[in-house]
C-alpha atoms as a PDB file:
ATOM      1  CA  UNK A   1     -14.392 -94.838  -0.994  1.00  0.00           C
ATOM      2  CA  UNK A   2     -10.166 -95.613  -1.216  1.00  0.00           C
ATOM      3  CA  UNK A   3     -11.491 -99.335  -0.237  1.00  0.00           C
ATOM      4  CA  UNK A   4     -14.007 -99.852  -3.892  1.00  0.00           C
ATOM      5  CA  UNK A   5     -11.499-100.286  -6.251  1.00  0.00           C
ATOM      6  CA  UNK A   6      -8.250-103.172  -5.546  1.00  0.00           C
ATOM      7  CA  UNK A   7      -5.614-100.320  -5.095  1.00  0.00           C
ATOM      8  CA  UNK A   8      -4.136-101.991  -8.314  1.00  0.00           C
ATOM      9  CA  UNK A   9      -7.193-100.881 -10.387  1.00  0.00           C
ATOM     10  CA  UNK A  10      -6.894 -97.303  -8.819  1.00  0.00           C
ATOM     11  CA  UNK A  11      -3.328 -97.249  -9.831  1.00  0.00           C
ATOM     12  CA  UNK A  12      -4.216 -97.995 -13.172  1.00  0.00           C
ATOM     13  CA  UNK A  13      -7.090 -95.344 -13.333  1.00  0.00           C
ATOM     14  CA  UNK A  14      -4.464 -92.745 -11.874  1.00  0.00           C
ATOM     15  CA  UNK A  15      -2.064 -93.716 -14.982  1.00  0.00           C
ATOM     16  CA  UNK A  16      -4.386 -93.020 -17.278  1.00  0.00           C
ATOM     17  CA  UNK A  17      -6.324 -90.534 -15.905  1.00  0.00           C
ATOM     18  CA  UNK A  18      -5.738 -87.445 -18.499  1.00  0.00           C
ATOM     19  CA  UNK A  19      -6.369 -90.204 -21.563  1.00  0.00           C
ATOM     20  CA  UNK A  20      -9.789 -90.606 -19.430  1.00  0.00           C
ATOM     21  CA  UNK A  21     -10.959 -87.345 -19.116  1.00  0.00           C
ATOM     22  CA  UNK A  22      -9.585 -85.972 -22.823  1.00  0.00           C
ATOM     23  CA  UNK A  23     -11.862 -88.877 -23.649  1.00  0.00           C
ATOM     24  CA  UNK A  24     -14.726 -87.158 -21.704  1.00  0.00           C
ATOM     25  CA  UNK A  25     -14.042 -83.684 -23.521  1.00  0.00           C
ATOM     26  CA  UNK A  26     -14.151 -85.222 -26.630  1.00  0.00           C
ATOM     27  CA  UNK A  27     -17.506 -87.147 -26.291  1.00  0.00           C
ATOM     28  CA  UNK A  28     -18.680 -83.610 -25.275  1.00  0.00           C
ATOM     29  CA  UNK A  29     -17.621 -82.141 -28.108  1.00  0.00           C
ATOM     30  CA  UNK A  30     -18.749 -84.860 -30.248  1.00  0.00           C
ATOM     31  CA  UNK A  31     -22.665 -84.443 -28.510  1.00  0.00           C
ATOM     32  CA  UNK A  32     -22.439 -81.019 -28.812  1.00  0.00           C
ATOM     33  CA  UNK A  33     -20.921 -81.316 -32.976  1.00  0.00           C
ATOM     34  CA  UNK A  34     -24.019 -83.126 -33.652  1.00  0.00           C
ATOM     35  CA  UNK A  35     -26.822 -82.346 -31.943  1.00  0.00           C
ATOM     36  CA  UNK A  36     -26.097 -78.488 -31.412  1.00  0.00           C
ATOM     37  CA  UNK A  37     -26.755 -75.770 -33.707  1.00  0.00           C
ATOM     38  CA  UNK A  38     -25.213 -72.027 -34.535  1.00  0.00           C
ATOM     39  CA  UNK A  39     -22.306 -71.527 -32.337  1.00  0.00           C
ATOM     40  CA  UNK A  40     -22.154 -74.699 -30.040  1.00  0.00           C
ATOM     41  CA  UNK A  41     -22.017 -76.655 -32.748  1.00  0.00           C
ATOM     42  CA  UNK A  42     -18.444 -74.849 -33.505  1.00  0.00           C
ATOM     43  CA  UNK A  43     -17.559 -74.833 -30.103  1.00  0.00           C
ATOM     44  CA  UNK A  44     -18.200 -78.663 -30.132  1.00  0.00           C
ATOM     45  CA  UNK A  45     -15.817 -79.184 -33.374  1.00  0.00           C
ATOM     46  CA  UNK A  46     -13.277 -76.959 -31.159  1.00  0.00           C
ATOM     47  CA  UNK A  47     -13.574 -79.427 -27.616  1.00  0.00           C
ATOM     48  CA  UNK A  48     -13.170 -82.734 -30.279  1.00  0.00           C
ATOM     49  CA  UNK A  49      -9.925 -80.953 -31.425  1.00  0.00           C
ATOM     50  CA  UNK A  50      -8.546 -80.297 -27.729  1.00  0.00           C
ATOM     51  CA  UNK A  51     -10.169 -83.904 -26.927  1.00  0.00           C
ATOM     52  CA  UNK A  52      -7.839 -85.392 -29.235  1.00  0.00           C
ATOM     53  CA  UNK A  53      -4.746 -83.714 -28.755  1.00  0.00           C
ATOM     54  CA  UNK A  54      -5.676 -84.361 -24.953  1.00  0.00           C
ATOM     55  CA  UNK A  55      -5.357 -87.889 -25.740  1.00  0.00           C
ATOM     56  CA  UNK A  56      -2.781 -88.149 -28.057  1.00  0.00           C
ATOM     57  CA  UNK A  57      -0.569 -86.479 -24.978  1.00  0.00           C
ATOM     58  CA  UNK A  58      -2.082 -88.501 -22.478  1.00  0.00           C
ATOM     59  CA  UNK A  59      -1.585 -91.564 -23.957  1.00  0.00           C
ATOM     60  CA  UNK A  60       2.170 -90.538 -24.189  1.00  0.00           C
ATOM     61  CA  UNK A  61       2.296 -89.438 -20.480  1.00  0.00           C
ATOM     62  CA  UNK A  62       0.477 -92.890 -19.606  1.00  0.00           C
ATOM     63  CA  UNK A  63       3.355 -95.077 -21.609  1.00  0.00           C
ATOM     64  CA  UNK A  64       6.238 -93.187 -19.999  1.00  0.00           C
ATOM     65  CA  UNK A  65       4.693 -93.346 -16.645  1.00  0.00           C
ATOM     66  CA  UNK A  66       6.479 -96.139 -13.796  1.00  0.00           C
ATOM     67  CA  UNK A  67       4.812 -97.171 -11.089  1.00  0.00           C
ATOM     68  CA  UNK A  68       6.739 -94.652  -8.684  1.00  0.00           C
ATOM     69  CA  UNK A  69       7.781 -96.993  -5.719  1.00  0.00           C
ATOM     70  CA  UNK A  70      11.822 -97.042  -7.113  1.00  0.00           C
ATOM     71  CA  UNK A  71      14.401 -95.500  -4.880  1.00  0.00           C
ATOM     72  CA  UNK A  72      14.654 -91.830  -4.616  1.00  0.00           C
ATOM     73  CA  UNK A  73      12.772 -88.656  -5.354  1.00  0.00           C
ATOM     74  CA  UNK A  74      12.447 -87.018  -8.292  1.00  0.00           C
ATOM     75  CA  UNK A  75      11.668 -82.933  -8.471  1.00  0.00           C
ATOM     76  CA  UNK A  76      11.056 -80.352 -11.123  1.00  0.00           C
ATOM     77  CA  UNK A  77      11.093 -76.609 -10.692  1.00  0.00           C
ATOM     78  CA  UNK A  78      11.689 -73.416 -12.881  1.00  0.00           C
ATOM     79  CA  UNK A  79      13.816 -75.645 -15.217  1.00  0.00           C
ATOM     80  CA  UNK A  80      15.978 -77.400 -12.524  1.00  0.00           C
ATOM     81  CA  UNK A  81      15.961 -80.910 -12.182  1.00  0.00           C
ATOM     82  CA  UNK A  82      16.500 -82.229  -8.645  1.00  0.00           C
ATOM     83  CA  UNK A  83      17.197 -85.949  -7.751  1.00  0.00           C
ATOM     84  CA  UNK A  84      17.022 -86.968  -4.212  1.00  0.00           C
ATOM     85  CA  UNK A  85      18.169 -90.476  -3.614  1.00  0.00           C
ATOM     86  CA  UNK A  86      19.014 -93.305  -1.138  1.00  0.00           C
ATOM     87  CA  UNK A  87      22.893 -93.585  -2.190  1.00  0.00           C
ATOM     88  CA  UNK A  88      23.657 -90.371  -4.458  1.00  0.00           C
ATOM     89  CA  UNK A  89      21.326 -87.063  -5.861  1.00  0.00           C
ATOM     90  CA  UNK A  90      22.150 -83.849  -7.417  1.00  0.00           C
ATOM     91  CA  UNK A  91      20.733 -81.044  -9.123  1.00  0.00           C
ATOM     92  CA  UNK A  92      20.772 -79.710 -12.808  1.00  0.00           C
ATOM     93  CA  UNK A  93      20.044 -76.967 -15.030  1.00  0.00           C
ATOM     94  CA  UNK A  94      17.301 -78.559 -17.802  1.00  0.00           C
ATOM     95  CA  UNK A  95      19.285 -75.954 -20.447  1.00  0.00           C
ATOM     96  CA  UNK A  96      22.382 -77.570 -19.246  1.00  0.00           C
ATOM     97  CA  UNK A  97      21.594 -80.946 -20.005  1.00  0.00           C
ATOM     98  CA  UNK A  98      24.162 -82.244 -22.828  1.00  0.00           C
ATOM     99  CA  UNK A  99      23.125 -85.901 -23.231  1.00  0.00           C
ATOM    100  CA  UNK A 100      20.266 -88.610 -22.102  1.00  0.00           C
ATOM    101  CA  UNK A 101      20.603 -91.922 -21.877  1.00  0.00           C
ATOM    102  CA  UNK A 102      19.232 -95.208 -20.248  1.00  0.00           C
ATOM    103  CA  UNK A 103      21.334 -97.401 -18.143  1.00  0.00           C
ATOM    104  CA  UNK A 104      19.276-100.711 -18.025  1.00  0.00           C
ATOM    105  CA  UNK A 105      22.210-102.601 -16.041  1.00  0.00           C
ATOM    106  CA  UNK A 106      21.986 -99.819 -13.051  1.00  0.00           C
ATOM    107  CA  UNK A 107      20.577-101.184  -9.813  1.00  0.00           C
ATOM    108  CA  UNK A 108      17.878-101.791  -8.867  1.00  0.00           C
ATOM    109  CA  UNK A 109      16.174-100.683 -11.479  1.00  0.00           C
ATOM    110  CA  UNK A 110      17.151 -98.915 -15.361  1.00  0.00           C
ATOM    111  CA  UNK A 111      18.039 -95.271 -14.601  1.00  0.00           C
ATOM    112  CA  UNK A 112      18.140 -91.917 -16.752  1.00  0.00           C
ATOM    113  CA  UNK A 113      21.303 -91.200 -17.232  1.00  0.00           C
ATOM    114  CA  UNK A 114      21.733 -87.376 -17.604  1.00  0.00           C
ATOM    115  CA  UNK A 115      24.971 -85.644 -18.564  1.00  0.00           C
ATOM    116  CA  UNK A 116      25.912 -81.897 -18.170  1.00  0.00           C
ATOM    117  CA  UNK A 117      27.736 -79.583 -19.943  1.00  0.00           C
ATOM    118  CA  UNK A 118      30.238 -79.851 -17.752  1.00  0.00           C
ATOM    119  CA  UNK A 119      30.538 -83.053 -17.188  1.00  0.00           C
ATOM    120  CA  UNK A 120      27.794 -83.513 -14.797  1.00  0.00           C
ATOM    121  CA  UNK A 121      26.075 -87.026 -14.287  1.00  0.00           C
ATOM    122  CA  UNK A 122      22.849 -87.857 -12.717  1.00  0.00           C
ATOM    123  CA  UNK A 123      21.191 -91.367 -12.816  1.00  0.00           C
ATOM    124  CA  UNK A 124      17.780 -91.316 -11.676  1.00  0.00           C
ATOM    125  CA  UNK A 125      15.775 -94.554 -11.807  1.00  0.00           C
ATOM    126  CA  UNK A 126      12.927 -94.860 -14.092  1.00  0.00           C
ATOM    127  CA  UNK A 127      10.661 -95.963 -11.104  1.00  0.00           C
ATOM    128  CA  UNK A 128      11.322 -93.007  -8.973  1.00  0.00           C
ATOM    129  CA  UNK A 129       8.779 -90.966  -7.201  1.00  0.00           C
ATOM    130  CA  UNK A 130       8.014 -87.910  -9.215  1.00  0.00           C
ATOM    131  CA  UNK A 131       9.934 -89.961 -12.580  1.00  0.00           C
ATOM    132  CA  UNK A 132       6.906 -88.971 -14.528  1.00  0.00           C
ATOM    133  CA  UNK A 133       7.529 -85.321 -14.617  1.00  0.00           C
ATOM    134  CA  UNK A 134      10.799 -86.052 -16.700  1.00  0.00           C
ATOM    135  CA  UNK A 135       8.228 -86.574 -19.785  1.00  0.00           C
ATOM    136  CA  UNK A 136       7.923 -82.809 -19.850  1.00  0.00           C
ATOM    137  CA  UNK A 137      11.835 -82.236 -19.344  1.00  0.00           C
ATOM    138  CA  UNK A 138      12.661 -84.247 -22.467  1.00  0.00           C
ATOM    139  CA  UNK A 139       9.817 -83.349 -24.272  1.00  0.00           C
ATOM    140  CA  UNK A 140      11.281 -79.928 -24.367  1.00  0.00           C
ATOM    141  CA  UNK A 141      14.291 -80.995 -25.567  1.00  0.00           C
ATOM    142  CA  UNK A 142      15.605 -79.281 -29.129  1.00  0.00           C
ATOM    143  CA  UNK A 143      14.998 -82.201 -31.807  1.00  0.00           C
ATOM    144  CA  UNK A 144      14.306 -85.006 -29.767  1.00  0.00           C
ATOM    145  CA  UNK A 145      11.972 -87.466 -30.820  1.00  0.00           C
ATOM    146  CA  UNK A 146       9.136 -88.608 -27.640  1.00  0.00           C
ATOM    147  CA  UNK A 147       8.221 -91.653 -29.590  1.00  0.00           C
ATOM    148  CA  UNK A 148      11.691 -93.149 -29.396  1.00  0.00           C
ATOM    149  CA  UNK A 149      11.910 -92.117 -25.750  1.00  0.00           C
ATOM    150  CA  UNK A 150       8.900 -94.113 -25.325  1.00  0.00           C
ATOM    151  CA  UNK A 151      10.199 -97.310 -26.984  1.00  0.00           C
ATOM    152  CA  UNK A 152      13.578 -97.592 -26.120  1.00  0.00           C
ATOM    153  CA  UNK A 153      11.535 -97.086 -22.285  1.00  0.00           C
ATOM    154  CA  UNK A 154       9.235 -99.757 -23.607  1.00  0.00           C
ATOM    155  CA  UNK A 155      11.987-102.526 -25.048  1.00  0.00           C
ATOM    156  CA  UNK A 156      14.503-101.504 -22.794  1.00  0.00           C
ATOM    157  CA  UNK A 157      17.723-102.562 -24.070  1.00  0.00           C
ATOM    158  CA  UNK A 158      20.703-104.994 -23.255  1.00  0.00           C
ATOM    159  CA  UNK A 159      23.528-101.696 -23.065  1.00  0.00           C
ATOM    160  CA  UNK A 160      23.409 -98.329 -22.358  1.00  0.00           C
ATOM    161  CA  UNK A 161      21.270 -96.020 -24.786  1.00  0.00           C
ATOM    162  CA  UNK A 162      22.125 -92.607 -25.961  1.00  0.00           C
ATOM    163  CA  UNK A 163      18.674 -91.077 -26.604  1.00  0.00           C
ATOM    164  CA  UNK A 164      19.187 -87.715 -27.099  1.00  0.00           C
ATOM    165  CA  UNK A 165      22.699 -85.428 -27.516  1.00  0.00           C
ATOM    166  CA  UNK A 166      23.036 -81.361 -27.958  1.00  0.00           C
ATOM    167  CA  UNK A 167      24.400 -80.748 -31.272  1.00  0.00           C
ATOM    168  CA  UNK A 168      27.847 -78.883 -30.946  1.00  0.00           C
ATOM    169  CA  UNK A 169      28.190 -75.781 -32.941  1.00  0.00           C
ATOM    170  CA  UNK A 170      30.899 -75.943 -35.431  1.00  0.00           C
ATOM    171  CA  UNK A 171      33.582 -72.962 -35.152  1.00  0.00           C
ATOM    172  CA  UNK A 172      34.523 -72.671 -38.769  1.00  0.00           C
END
């Protein structure tokens, strides 16, 4: 079966695999909106609703999603961020995380660059295995904006991008 789809086609099935099956849900939902009656024709309005937000954060996950084959390893668990790489790695709190930005000039490909609170760096390359889990990470973040995550990850720029910052608390 791996050998009927060009692994490139696969690949591009895998990307956009949740904006596939949110699609699925909401068809469902749609069949079952319009042809059913009494309550299945409430729980279809209710699968259209999760069909769409399904997409909406599919699509997102899909746009922010490399292609994985970049240098290093990228894990995620209980809200620490580990980075596993050829030349350098680390590991970091996700509540410690003081700034984002995106280092197109790194090499050999753009990186996160991710500061502490304590001073803390950690680049990770955009294209590293397990890259697509960061989505979630900055998602989370307090006030931060996915859409300009996406297109500053889209149009990546000529100098390094603050994305994101913590907000300092003023003492007085």
């Amino acid at each position: 079966m791996n050998d009927f789809f060009r692994p490139e086609v696969r690949a591009l099935f895998w990307r956009w695999r949740e904006v596939c099956f949110a699609a699925a849900v909401l068809a469902l939902g749609l069949w079952w909106a319009f042809t059913g009656f009494g309550i299945t024709r409430w729980l279809g309005v209710i699968f259209c609703i999760i069909g769409i937000g399904w997409g909406i954060a599919g699509v997102q996950r899909a746009r922010f999603a490399q292609d994985g084959d970049g240098p290093g390893v990228v894990q995620i668990r209980e809200r620490r961020l580990a980075y596993f790489g050829p030349l350098d790695g680390g590991v970091m709190d996700v509540a410690d995380l003081a700034r984002l930005e995106i280092d197109p000039a790194s090499h050999p490909a753009p990186s996160w660059i991710l500061t502490g609170i304590d001073g803390q760096r950690l680049a990770i390359p955009i294209n590293a295995k397990g890259a697509e889990g960061l989505f979630d990470v900055f998602a989370a973040l307090p006030q931060i904006k996915t859409a300009t995550v996406l297109d500053v990850l889209e149009r990546t720029p000529d100098a390094r991008a603050t994305i994101w910052s913590r907000s300092r608390p003023l003492l007085h």
